[in-house]
PDB file of N, CA and C in Angstrom:
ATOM      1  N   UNK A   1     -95.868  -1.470 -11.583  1.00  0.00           N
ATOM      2  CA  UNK A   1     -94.772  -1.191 -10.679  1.00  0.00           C
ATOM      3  C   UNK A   1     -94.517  -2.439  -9.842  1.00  0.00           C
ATOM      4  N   UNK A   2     -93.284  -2.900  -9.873  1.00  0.00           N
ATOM      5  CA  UNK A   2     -92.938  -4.133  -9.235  1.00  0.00           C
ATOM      6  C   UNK A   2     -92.992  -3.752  -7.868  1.00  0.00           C
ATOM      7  N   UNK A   3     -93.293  -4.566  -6.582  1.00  0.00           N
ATOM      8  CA  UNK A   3     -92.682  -4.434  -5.547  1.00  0.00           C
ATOM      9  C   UNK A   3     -94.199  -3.803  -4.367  1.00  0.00           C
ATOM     10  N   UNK A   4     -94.071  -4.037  -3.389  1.00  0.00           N
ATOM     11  CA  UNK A   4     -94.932  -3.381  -2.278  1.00  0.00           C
ATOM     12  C   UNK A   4     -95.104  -2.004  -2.103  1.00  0.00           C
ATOM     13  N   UNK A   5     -96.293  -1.454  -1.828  1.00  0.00           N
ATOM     14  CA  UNK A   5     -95.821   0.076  -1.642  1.00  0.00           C
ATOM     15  C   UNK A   5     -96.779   0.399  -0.256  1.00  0.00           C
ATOM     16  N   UNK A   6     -95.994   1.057   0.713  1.00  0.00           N
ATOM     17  CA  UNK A   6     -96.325   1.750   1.912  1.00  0.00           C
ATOM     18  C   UNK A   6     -96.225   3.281   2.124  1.00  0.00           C
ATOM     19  N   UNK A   7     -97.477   3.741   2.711  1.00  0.00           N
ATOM     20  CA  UNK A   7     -96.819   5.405   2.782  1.00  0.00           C
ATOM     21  C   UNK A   7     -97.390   5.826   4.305  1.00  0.00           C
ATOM     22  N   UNK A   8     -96.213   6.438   4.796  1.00  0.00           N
ATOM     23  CA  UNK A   8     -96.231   7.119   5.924  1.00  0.00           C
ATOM     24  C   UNK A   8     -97.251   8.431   6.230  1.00  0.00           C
ATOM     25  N   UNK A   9     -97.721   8.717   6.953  1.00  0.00           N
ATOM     26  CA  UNK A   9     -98.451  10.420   7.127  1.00  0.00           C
ATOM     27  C   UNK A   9     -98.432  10.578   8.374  1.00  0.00           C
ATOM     28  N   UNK A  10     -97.910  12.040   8.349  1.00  0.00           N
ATOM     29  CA  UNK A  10     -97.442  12.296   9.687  1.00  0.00           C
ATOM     30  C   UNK A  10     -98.201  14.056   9.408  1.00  0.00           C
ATOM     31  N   UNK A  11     -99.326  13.762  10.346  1.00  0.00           N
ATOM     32  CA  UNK A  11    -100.384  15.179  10.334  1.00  0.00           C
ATOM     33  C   UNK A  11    -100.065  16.313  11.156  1.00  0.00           C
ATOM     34  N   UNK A  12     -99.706  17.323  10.619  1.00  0.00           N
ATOM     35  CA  UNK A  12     -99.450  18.728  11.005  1.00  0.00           C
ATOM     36  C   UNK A  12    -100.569  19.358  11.048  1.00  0.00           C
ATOM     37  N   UNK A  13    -100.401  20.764  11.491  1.00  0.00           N
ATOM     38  CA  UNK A  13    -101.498  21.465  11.452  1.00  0.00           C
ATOM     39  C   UNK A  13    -101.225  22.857  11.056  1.00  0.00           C
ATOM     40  N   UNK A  14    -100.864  23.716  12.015  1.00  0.00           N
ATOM     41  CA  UNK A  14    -100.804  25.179  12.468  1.00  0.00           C
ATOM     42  C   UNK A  14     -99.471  25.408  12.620  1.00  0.00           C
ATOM     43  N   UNK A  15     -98.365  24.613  13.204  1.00  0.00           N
ATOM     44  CA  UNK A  15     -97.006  24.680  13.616  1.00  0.00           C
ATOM     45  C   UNK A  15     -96.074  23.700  12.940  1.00  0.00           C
ATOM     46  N   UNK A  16     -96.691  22.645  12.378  1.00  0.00           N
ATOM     47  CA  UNK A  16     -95.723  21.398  11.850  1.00  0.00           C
ATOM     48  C   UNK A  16     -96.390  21.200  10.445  1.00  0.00           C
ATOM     49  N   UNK A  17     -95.831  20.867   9.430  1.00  0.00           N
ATOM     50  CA  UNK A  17     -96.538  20.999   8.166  1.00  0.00           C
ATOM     51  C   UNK A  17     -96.658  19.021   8.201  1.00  0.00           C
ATOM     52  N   UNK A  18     -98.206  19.056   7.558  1.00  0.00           N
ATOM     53  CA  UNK A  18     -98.053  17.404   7.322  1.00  0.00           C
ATOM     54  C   UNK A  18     -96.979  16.917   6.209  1.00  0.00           C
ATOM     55  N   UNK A  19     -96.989  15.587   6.453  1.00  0.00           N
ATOM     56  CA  UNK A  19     -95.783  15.475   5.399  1.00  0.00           C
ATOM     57  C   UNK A  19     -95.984  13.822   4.830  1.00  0.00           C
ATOM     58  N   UNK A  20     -96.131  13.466   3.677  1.00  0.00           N
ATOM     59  CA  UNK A  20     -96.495  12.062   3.315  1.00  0.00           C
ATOM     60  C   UNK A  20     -95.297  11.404   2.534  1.00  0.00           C
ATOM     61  N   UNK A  21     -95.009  10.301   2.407  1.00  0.00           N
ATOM     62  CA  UNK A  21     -93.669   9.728   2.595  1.00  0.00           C
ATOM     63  C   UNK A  21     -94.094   8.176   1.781  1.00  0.00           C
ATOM     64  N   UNK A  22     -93.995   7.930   0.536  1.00  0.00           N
ATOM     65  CA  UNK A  22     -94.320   6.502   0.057  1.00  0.00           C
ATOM     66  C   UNK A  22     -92.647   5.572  -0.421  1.00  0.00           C
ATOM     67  N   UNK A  23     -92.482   4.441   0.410  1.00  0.00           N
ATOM     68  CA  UNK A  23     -92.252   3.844   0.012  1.00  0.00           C
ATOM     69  C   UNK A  23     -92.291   2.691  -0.528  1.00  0.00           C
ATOM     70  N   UNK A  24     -91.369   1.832  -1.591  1.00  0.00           N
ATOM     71  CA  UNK A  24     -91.327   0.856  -2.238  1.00  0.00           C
ATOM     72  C   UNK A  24     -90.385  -0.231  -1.672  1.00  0.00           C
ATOM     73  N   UNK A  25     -91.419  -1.480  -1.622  1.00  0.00           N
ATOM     74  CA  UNK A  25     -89.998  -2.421  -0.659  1.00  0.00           C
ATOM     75  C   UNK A  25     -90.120  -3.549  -1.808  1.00  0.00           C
ATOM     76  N   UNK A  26     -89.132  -4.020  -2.382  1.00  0.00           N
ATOM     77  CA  UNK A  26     -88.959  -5.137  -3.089  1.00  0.00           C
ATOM     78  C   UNK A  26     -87.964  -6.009  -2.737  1.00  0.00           C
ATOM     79  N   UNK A  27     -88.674  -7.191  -2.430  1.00  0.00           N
ATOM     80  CA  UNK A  27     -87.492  -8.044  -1.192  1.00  0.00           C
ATOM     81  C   UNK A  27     -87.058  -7.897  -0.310  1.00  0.00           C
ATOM     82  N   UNK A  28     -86.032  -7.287   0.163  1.00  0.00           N
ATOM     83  CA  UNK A  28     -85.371  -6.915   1.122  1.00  0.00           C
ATOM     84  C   UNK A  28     -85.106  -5.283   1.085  1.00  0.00           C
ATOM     85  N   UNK A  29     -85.338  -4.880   0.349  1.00  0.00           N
ATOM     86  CA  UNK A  29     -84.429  -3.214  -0.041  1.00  0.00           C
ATOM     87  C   UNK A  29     -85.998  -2.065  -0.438  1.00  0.00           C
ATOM     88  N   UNK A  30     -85.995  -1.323   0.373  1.00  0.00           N
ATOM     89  CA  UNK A  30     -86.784  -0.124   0.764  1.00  0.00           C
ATOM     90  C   UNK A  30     -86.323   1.132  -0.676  1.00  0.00           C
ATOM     91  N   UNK A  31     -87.479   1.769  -1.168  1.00  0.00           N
ATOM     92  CA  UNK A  31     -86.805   2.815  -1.297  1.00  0.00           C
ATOM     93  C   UNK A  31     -88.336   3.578  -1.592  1.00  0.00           C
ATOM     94  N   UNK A  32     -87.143   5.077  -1.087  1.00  0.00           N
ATOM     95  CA  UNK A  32     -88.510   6.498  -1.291  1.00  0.00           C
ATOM     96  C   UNK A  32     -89.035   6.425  -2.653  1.00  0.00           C
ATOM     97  N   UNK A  33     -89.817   6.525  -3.013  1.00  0.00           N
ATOM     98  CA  UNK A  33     -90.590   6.722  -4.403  1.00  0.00           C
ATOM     99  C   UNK A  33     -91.255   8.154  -4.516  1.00  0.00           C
ATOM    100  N   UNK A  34     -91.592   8.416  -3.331  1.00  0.00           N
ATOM    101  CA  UNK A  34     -92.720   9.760  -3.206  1.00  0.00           C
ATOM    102  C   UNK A  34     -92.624  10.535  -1.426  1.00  0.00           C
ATOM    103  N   UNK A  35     -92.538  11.537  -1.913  1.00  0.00           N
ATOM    104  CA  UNK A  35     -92.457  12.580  -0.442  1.00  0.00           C
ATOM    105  C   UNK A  35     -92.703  13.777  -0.748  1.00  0.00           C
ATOM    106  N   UNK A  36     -93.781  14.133   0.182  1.00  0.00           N
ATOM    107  CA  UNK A  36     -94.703  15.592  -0.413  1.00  0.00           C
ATOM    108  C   UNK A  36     -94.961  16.417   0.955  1.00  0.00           C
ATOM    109  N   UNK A  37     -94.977  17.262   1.352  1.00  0.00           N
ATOM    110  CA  UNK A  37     -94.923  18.291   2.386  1.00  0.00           C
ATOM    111  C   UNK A  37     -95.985  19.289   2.142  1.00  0.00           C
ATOM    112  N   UNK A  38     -97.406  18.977   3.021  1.00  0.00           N
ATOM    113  CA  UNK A  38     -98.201  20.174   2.725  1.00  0.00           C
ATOM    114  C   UNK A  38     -97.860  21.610   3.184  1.00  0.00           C
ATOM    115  N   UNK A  39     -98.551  22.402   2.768  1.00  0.00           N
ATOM    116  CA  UNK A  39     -98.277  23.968   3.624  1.00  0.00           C
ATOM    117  C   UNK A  39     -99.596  23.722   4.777  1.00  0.00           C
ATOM    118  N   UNK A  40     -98.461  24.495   5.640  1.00  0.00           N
ATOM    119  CA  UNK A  40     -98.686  24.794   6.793  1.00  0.00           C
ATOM    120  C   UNK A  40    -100.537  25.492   6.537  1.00  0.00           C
ATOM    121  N   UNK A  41    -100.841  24.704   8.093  1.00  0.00           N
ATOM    122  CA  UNK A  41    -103.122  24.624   8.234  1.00  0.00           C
ATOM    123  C   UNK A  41    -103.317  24.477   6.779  1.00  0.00           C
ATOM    124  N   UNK A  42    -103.211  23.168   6.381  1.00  0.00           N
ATOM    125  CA  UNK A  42    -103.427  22.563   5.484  1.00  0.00           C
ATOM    126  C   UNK A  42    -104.701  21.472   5.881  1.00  0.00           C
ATOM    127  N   UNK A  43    -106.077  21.884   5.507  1.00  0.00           N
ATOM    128  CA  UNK A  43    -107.375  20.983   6.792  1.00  0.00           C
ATOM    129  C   UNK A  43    -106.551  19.335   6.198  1.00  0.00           C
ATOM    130  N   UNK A  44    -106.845  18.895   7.264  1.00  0.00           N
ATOM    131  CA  UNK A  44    -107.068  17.162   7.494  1.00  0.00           C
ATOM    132  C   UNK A  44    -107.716  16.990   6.466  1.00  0.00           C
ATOM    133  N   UNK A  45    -109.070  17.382   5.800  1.00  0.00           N
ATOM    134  CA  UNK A  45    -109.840  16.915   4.873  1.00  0.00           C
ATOM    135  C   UNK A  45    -108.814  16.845   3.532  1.00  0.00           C
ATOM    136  N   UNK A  46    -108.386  18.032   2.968  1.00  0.00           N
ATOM    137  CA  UNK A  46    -107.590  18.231   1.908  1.00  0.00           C
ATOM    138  C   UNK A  46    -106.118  17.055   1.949  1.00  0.00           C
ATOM    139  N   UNK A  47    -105.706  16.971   3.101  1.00  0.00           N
ATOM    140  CA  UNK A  47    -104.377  15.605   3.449  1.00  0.00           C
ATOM    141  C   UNK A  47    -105.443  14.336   3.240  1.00  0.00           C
ATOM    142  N   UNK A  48    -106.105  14.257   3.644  1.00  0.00           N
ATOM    143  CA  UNK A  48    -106.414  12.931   3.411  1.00  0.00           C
ATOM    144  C   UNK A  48    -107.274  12.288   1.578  1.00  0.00           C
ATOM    145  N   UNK A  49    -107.554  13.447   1.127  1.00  0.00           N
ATOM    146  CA  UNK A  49    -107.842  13.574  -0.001  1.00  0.00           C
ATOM    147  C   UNK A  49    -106.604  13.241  -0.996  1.00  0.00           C
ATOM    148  N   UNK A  50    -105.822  13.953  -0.407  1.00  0.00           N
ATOM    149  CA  UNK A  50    -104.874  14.068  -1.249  1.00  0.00           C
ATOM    150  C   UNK A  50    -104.160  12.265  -1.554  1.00  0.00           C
ATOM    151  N   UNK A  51    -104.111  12.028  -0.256  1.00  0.00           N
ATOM    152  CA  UNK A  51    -104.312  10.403   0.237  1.00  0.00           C
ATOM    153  C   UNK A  51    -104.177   9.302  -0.411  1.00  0.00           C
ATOM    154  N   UNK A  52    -105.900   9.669  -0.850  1.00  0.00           N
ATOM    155  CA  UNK A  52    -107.068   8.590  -1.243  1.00  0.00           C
ATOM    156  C   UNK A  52    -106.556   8.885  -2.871  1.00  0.00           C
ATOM    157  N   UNK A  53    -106.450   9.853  -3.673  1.00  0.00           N
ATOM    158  CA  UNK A  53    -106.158   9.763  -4.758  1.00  0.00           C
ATOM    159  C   UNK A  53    -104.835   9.011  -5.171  1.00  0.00           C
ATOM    160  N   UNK A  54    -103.737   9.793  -4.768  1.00  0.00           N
ATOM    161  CA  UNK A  54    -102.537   8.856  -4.659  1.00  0.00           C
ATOM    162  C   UNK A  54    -102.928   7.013  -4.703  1.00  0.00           C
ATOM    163  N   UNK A  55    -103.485   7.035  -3.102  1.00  0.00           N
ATOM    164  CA  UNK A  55    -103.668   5.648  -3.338  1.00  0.00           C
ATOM    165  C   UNK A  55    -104.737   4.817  -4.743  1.00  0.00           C
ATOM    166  N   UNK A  56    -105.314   5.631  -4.865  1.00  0.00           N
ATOM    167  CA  UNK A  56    -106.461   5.015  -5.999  1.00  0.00           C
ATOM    168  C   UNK A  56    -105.650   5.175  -7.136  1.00  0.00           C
ATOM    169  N   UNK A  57    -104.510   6.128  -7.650  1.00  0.00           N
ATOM    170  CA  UNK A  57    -103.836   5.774  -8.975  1.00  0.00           C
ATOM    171  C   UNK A  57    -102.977   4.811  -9.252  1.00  0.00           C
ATOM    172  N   UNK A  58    -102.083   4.609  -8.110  1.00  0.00           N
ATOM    173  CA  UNK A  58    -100.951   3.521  -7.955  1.00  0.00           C
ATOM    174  C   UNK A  58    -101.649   2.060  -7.524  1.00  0.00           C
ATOM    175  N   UNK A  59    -103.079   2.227  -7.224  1.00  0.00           N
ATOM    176  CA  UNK A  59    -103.616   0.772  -6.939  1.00  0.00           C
ATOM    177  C   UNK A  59    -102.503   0.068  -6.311  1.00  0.00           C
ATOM    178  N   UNK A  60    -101.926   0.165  -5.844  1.00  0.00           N
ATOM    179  CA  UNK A  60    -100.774  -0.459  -4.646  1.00  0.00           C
ATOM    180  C   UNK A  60     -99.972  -0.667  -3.278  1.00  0.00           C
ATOM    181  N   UNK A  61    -100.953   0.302  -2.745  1.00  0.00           N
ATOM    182  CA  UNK A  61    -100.316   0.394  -1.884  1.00  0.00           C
ATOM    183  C   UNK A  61    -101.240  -0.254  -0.713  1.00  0.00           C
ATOM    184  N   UNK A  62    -100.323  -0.855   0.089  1.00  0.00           N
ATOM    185  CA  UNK A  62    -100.687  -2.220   0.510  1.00  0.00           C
ATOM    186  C   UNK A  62    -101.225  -1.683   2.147  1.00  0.00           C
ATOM    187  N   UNK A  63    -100.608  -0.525   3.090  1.00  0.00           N
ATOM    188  CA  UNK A  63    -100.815   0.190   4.082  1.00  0.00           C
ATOM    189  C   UNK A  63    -100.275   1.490   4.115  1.00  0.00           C
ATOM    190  N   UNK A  64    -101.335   1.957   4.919  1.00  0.00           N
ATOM    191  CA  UNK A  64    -101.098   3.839   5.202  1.00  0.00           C
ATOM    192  C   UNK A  64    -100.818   4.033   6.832  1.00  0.00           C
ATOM    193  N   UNK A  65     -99.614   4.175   7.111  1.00  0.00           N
ATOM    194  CA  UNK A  65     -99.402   4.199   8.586  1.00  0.00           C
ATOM    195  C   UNK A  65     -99.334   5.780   8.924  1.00  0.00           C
ATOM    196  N   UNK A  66    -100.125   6.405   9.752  1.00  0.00           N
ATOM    197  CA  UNK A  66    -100.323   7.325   9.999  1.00  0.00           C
ATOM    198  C   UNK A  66    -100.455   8.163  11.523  1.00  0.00           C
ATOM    199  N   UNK A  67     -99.899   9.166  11.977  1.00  0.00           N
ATOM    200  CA  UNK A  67     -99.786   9.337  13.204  1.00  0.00           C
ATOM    201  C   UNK A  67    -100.089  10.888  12.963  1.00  0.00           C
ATOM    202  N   UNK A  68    -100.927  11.716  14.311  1.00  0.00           N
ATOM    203  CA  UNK A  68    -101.249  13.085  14.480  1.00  0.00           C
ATOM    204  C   UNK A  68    -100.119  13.318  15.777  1.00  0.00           C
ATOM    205  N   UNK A  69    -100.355  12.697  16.737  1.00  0.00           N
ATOM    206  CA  UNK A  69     -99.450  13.217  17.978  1.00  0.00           C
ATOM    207  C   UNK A  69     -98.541  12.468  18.156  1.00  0.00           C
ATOM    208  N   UNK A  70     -97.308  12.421  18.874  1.00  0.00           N
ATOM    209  CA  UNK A  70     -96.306  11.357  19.323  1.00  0.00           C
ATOM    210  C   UNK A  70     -97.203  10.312  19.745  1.00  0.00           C
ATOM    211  N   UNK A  71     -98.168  10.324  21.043  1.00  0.00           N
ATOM    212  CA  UNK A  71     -98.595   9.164  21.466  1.00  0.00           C
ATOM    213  C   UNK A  71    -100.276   8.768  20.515  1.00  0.00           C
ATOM    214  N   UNK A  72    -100.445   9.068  19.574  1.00  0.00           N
ATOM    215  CA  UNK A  72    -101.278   8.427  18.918  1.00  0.00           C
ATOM    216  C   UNK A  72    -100.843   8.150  17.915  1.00  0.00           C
ATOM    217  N   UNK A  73    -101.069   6.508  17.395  1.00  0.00           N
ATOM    218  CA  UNK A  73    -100.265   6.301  16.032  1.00  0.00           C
ATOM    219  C   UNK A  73    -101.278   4.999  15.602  1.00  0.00           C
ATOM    220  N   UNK A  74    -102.166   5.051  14.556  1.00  0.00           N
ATOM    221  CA  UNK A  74    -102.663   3.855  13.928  1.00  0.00           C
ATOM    222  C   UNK A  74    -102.843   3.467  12.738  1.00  0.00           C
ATOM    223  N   UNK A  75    -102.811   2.549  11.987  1.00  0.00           N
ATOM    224  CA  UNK A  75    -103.309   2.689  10.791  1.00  0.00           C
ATOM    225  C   UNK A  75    -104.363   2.052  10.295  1.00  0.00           C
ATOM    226  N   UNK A  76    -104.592   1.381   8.852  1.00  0.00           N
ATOM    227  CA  UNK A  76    -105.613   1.162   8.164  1.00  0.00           C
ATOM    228  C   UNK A  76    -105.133   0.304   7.071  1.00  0.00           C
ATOM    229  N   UNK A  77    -106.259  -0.444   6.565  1.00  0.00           N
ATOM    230  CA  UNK A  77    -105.736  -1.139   5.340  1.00  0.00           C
ATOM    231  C   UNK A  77    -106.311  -0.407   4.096  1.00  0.00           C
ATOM    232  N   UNK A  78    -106.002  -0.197   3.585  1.00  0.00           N
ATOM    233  CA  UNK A  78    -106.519   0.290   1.522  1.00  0.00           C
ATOM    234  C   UNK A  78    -106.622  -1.018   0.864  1.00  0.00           C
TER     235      UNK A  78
END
């Protein structure tokens, strides 16, 4: 797969469903490749699983930017 790949996670719980969001940037131009919406009290363990596989098949993806509350937001390198 040509091009950079980044994916968003934005962790729900009980009231907000998590929701993971990969995109592809090649050069200048962004695009969605992947967007998946868990069900609702979906544990953290099972989202982040879900994650780590994604990332381990596409071997590409370069950062996972990830946020639980408005004011907490950090990420990680893969």
């Amino acid at each position: 797969m040509k091009g950079q790949l980044y994916a968003g996670l934005d962790l729900g719980r009980a009231q907000d469903h998590s929701v993971l969001a990969v995109i592809k940037q090649v050069e200048d131009q962004q695009q969605l490749i992947h967007c998946h919406q868990f069900p609702l009290k979906t544990s953290y363990g099972n989202v982040i699983g879900y994650v780590k596989v994604l990332c381990d098949r596409w071997n590409q993806v370069h950062k996972v930017l990830w946020t639980r509350l408005e004011w907490e937001t950090t990420s990680w390198r893969i």
